[in-house]
C-alpha atoms as a PDB file:
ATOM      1  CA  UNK A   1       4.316   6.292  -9.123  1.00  0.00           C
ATOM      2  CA  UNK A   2       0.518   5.813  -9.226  1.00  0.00           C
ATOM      3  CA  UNK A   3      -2.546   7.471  -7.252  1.00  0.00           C
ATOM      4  CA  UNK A   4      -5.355   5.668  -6.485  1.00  0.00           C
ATOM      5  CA  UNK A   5      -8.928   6.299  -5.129  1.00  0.00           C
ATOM      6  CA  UNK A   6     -10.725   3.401  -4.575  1.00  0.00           C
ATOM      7  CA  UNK A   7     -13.986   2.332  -2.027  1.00  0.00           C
ATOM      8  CA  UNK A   8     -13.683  -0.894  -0.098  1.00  0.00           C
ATOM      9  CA  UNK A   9     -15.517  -3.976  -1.000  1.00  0.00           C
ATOM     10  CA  UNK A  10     -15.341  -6.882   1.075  1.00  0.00           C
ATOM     11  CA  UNK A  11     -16.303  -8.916  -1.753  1.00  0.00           C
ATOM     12  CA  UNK A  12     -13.253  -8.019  -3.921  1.00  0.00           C
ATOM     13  CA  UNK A  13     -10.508  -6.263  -1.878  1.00  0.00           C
ATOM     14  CA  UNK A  14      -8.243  -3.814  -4.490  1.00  0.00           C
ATOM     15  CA  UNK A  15      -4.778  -4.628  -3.665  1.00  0.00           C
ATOM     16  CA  UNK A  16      -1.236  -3.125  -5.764  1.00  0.00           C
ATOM     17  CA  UNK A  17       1.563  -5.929  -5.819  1.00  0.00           C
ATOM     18  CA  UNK A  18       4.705  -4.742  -6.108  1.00  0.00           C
ATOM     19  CA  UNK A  19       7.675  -6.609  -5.812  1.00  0.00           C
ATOM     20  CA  UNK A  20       8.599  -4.987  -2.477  1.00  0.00           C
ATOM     21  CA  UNK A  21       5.444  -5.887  -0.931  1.00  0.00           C
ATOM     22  CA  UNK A  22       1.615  -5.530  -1.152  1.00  0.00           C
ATOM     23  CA  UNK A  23      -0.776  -2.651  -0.406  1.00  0.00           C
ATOM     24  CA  UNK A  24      -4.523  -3.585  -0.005  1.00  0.00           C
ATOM     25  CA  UNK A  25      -7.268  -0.662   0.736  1.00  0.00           C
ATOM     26  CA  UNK A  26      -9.234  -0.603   2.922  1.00  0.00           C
ATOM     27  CA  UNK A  27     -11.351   2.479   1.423  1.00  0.00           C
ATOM     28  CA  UNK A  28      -8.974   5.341   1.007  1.00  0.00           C
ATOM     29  CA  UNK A  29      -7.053   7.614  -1.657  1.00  0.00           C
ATOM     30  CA  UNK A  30      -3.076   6.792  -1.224  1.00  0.00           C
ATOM     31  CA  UNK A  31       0.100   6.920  -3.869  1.00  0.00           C
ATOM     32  CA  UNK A  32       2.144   4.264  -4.198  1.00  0.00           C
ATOM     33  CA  UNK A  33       6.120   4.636  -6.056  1.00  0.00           C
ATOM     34  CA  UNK A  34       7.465   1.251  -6.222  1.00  0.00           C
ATOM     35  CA  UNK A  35      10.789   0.829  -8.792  1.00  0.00           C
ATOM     36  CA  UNK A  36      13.075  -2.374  -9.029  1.00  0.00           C
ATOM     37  CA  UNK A  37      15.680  -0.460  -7.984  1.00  0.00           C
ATOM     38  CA  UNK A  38      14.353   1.233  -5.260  1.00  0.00           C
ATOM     39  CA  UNK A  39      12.127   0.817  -2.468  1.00  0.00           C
ATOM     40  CA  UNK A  40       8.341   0.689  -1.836  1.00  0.00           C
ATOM     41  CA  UNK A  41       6.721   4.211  -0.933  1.00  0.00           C
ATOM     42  CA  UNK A  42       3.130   4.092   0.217  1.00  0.00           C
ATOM     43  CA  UNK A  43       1.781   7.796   1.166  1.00  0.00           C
ATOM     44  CA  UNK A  44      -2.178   7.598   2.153  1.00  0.00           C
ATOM     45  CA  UNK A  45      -4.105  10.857   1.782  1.00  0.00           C
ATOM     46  CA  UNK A  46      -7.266   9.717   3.609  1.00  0.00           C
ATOM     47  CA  UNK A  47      -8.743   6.585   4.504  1.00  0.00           C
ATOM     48  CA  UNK A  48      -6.924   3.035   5.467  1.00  0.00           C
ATOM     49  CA  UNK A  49      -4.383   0.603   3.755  1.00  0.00           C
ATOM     50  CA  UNK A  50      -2.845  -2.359   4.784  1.00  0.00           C
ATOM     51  CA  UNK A  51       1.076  -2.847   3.328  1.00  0.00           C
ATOM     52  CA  UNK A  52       2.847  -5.910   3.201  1.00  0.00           C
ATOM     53  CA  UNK A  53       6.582  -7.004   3.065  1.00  0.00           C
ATOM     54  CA  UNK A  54       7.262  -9.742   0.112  1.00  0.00           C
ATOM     55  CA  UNK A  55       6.964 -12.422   1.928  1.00  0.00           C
ATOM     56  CA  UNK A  56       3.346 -11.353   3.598  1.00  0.00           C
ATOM     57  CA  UNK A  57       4.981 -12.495   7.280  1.00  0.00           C
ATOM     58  CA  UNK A  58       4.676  -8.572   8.378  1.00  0.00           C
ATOM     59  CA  UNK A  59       1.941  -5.905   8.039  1.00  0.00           C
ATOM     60  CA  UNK A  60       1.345  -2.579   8.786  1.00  0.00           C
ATOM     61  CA  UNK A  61      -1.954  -0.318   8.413  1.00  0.00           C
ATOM     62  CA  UNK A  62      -1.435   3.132   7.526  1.00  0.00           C
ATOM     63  CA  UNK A  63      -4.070   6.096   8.179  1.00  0.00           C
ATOM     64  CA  UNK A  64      -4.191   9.621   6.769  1.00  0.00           C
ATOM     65  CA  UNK A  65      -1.521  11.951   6.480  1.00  0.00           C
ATOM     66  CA  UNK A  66       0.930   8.341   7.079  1.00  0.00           C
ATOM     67  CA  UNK A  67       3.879   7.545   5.386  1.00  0.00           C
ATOM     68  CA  UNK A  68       5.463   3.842   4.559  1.00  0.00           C
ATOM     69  CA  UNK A  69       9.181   2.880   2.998  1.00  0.00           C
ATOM     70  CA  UNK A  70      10.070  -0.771   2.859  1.00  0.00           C
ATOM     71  CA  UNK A  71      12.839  -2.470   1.096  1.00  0.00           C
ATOM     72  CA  UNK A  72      10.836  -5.781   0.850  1.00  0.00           C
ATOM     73  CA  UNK A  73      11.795  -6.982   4.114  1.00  0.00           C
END
């Protein structure tokens, strides 16, 4: 598991690859928990993230106080 508090930039957009999917900020504190075995966890405790499955064909954006599991899919 990691925390992260990161501001947006435009110019180079802070994203976490995992191999369940991809979380990209959008100017926010959020954890992420993301083990081979298991599935992707993305908790955001204020601001905006984006999270996408593996294969980037489905997103979601998550806001404060929201809550993400994905299996990859």
């Amino acid at each position: 598991m990691a925390h992260f508090e990161v501001a947006p930039n435009k110019e180079a957009p802070f994203s976490v690859v995992t191999q369940k999917g991809t979380v990209t900020v959008l100017g926010t504190g959020f954890d992420v928990s993301a083990y081979s075995a298991g599935k992707l966890q993305v908790i955001v405790n204020h601001g905006k993230v984006k999270v996408e499955n593996q294969n980037k064909d489905h997103n979601t954006i998550l806001t404060k106080g929201m809550m993400v599991e994905s299996d990859g899919n």
